[in-house]
N, C-alpha and C. Protein backbone atom coordinates (compact mmCIF):
# COMPACT_ATOMS: atom_id res chain seq x y z
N UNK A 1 -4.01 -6.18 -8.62
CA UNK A 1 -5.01 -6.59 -9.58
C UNK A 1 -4.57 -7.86 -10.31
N UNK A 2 -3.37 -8.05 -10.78
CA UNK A 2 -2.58 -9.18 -11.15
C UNK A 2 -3.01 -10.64 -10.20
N UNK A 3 -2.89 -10.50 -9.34
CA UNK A 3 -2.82 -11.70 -8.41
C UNK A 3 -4.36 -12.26 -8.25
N UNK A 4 -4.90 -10.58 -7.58
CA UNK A 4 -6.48 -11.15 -7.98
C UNK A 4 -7.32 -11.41 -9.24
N UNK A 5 -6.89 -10.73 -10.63
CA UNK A 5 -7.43 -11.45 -11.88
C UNK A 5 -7.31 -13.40 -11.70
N UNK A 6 -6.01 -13.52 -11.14
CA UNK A 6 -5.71 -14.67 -11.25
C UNK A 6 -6.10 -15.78 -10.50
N UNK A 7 -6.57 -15.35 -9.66
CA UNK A 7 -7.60 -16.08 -8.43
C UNK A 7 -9.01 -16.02 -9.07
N UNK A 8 -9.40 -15.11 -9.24
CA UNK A 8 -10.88 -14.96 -9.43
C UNK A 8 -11.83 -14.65 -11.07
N UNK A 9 -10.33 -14.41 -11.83
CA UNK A 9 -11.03 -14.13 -12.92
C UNK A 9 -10.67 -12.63 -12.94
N UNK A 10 -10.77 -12.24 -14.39
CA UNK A 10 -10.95 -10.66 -14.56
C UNK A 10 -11.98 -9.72 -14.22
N UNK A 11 -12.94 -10.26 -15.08
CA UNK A 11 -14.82 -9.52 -14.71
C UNK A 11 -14.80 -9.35 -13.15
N UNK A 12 -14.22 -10.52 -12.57
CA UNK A 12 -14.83 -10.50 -10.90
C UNK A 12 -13.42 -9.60 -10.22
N UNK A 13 -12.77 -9.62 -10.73
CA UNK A 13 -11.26 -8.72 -10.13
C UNK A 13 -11.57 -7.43 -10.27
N UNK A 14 -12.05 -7.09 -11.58
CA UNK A 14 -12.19 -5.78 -11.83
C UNK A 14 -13.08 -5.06 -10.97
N UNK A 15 -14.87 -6.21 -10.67
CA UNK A 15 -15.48 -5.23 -9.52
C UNK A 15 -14.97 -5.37 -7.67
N UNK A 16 -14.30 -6.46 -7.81
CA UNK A 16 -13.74 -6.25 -6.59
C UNK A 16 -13.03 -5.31 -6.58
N UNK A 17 -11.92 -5.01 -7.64
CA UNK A 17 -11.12 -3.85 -7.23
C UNK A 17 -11.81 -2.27 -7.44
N UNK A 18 -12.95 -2.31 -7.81
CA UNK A 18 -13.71 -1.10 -7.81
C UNK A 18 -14.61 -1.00 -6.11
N UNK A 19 -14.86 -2.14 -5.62
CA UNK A 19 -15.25 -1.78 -4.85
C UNK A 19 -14.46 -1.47 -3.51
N UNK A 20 -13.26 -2.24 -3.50
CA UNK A 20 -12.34 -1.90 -2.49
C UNK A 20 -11.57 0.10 -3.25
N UNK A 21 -11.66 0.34 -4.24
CA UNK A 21 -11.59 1.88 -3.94
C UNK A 21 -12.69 2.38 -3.86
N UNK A 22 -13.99 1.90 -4.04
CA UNK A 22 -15.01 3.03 -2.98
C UNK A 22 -14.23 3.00 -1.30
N UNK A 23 -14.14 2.06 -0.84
CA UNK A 23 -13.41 1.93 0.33
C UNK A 23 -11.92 2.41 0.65
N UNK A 24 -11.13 2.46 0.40
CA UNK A 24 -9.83 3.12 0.60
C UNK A 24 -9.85 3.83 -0.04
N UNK A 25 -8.14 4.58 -0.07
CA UNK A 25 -7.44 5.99 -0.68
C UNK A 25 -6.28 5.53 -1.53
N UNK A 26 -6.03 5.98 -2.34
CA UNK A 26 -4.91 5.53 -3.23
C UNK A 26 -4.04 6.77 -3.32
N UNK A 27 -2.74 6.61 -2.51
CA UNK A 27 -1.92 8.54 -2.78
C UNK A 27 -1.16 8.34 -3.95
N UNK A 28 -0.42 9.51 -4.28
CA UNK A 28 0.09 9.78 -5.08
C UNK A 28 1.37 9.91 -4.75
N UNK A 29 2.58 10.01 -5.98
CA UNK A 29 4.03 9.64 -4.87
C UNK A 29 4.40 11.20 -5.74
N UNK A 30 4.98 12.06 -5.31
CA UNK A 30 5.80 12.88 -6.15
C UNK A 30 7.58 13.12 -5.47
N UNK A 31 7.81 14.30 -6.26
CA UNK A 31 9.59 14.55 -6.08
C UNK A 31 9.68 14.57 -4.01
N UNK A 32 8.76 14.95 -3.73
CA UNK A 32 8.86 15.32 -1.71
C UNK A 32 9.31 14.03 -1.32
N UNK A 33 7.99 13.13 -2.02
CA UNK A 33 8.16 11.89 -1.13
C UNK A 33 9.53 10.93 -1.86
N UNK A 34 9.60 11.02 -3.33
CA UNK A 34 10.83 10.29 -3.51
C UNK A 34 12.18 10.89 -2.85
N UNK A 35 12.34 12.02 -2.79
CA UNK A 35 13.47 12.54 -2.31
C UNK A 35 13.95 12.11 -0.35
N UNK A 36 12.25 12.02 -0.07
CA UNK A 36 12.06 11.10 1.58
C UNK A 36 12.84 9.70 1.48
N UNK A 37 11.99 8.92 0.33
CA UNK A 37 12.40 7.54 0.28
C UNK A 37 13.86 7.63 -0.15
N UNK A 38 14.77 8.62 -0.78
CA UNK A 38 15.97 8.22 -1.05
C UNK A 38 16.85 8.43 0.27
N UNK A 39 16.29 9.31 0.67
CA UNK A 39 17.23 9.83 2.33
C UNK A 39 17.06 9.02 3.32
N UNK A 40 16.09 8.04 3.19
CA UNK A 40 15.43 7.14 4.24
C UNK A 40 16.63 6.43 4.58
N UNK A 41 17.26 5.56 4.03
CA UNK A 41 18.24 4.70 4.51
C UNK A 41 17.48 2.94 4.18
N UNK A 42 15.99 3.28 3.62
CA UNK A 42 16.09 1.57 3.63
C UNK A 42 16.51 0.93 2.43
N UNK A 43 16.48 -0.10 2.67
CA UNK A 43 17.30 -0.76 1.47
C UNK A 43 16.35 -1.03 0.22
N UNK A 44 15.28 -1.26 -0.05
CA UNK A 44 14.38 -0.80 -0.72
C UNK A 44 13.34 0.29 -1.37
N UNK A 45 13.82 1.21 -1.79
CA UNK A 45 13.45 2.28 -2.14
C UNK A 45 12.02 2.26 -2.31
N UNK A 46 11.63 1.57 -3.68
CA UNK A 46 10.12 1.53 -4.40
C UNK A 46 9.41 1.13 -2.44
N UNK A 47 10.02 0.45 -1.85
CA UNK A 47 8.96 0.13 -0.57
C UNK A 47 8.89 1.34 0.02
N UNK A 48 10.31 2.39 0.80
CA UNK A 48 10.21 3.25 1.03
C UNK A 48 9.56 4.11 0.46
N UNK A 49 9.21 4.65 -0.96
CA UNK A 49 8.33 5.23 -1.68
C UNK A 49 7.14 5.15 -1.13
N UNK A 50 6.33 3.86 -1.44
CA UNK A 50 5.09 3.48 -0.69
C UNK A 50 4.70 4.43 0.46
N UNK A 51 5.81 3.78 1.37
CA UNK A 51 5.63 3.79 2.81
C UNK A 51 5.88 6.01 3.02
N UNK A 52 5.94 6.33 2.35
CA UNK A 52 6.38 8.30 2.34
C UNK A 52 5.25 8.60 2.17
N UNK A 53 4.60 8.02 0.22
CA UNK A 53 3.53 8.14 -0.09
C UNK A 53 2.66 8.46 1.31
N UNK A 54 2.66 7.33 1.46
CA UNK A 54 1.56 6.83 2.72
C UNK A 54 1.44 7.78 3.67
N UNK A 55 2.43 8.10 4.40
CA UNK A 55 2.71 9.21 5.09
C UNK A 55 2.72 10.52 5.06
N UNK A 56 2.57 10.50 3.97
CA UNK A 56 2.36 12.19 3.69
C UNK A 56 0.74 12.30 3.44
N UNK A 57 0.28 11.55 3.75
CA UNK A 57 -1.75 11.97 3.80
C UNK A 57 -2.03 11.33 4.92
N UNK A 58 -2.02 12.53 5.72
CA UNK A 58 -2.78 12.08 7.21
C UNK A 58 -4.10 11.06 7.20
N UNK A 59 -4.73 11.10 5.97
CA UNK A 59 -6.19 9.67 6.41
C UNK A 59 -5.55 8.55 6.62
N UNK A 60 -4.28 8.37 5.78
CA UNK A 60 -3.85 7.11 5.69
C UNK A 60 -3.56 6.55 6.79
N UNK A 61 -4.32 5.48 7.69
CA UNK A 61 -3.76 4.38 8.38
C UNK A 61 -3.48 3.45 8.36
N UNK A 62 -3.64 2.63 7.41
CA UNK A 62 -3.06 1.01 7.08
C UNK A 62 -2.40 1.34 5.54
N UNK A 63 -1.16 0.37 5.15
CA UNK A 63 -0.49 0.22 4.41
C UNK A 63 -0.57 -1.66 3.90
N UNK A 64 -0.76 -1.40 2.70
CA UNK A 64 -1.31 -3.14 2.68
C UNK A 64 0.15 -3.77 1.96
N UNK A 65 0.63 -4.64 2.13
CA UNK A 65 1.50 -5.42 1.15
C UNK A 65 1.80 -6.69 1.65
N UNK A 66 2.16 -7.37 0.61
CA UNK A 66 2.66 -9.08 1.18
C UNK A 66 3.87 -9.08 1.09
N UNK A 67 4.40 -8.39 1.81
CA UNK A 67 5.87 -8.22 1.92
C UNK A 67 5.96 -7.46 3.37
N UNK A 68 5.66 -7.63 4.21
CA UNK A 68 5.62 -7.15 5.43
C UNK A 68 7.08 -6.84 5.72
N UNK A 69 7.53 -7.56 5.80
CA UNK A 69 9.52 -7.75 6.30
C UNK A 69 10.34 -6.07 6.02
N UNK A 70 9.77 -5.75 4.72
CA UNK A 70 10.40 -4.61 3.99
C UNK A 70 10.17 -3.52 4.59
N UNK A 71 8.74 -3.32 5.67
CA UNK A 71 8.36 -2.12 6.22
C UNK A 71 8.60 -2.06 7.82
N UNK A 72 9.62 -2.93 8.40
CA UNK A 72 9.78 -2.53 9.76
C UNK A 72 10.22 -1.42 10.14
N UNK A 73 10.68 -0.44 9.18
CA UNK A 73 10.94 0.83 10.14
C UNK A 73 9.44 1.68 9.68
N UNK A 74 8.64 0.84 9.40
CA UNK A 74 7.38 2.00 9.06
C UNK A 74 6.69 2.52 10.33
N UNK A 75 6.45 3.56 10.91
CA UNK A 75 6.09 4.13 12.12
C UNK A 75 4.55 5.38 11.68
N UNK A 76 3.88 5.07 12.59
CA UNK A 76 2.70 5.61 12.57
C UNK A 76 1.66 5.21 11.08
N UNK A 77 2.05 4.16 10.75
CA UNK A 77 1.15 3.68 9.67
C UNK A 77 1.25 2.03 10.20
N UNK A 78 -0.15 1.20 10.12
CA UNK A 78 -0.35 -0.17 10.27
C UNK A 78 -0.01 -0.71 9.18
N UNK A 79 1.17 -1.80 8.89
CA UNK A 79 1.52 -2.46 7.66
C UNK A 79 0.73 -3.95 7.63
N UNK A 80 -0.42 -4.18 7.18
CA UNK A 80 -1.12 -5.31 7.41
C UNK A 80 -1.13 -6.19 5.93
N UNK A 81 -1.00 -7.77 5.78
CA UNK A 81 -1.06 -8.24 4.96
C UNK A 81 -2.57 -8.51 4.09
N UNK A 82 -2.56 -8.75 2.59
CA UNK A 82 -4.00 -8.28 2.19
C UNK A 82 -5.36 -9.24 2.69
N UNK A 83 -4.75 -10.18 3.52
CA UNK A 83 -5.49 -11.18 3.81
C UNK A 83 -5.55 -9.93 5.50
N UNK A 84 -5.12 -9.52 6.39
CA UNK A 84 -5.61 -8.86 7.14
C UNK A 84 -6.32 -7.69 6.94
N UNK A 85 -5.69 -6.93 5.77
CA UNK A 85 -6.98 -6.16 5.24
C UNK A 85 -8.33 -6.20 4.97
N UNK A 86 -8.20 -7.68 4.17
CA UNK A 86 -9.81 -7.87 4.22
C UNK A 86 -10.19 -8.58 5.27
N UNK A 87 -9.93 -8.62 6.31
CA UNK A 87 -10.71 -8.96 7.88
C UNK A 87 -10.67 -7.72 8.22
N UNK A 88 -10.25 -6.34 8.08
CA UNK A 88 -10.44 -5.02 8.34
C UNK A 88 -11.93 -4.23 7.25
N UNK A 89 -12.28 -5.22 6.32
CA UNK A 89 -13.66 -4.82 6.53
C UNK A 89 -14.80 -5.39 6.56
């Protein structure tokens, strides 16, 4: 929301970002998945977090971030940048 207030303005960030969650899922992280991301082995935790999150709700198929590099061991989730996301709808 940061990046896009800052591109587009607030008023217009705010309904973009309302309308991209009619469209996606937003999970939730608890003790399962942090305790995943600490055992994981990657060197970034808060990413590993994400990436557990993510994984632990079967709808989830794409994982969005501009940091791609951080999620190469991510498996069975698409890590796409937010500029490929929005060509995904």
């Amino acid at each position: 929301f940061y990046f896009l207030s800052k591109e587009v303005g607030r008023s217009r960030a705010i309904t973009l970002a309302a309308d991209l969650l009619d469209q996606t899922s937003m999970v939730g992280q608890d003790e399962a998945v942090f305790r995943s991301a600490l055992a994981s082995g990657w060197t970034d935790v808060e990413d590993a977090t994400q990436y557990f999150a993510a994984k632990a709700d079967p709808r989830i198929t794409h994982l969005c971030t501009s940091n791609g590099k951080h999620f190469k061991a991510a498996i069975g989730i698409k890590v796409v940048s937010p500029a490929a996301l929005l060509k995904l709808f």
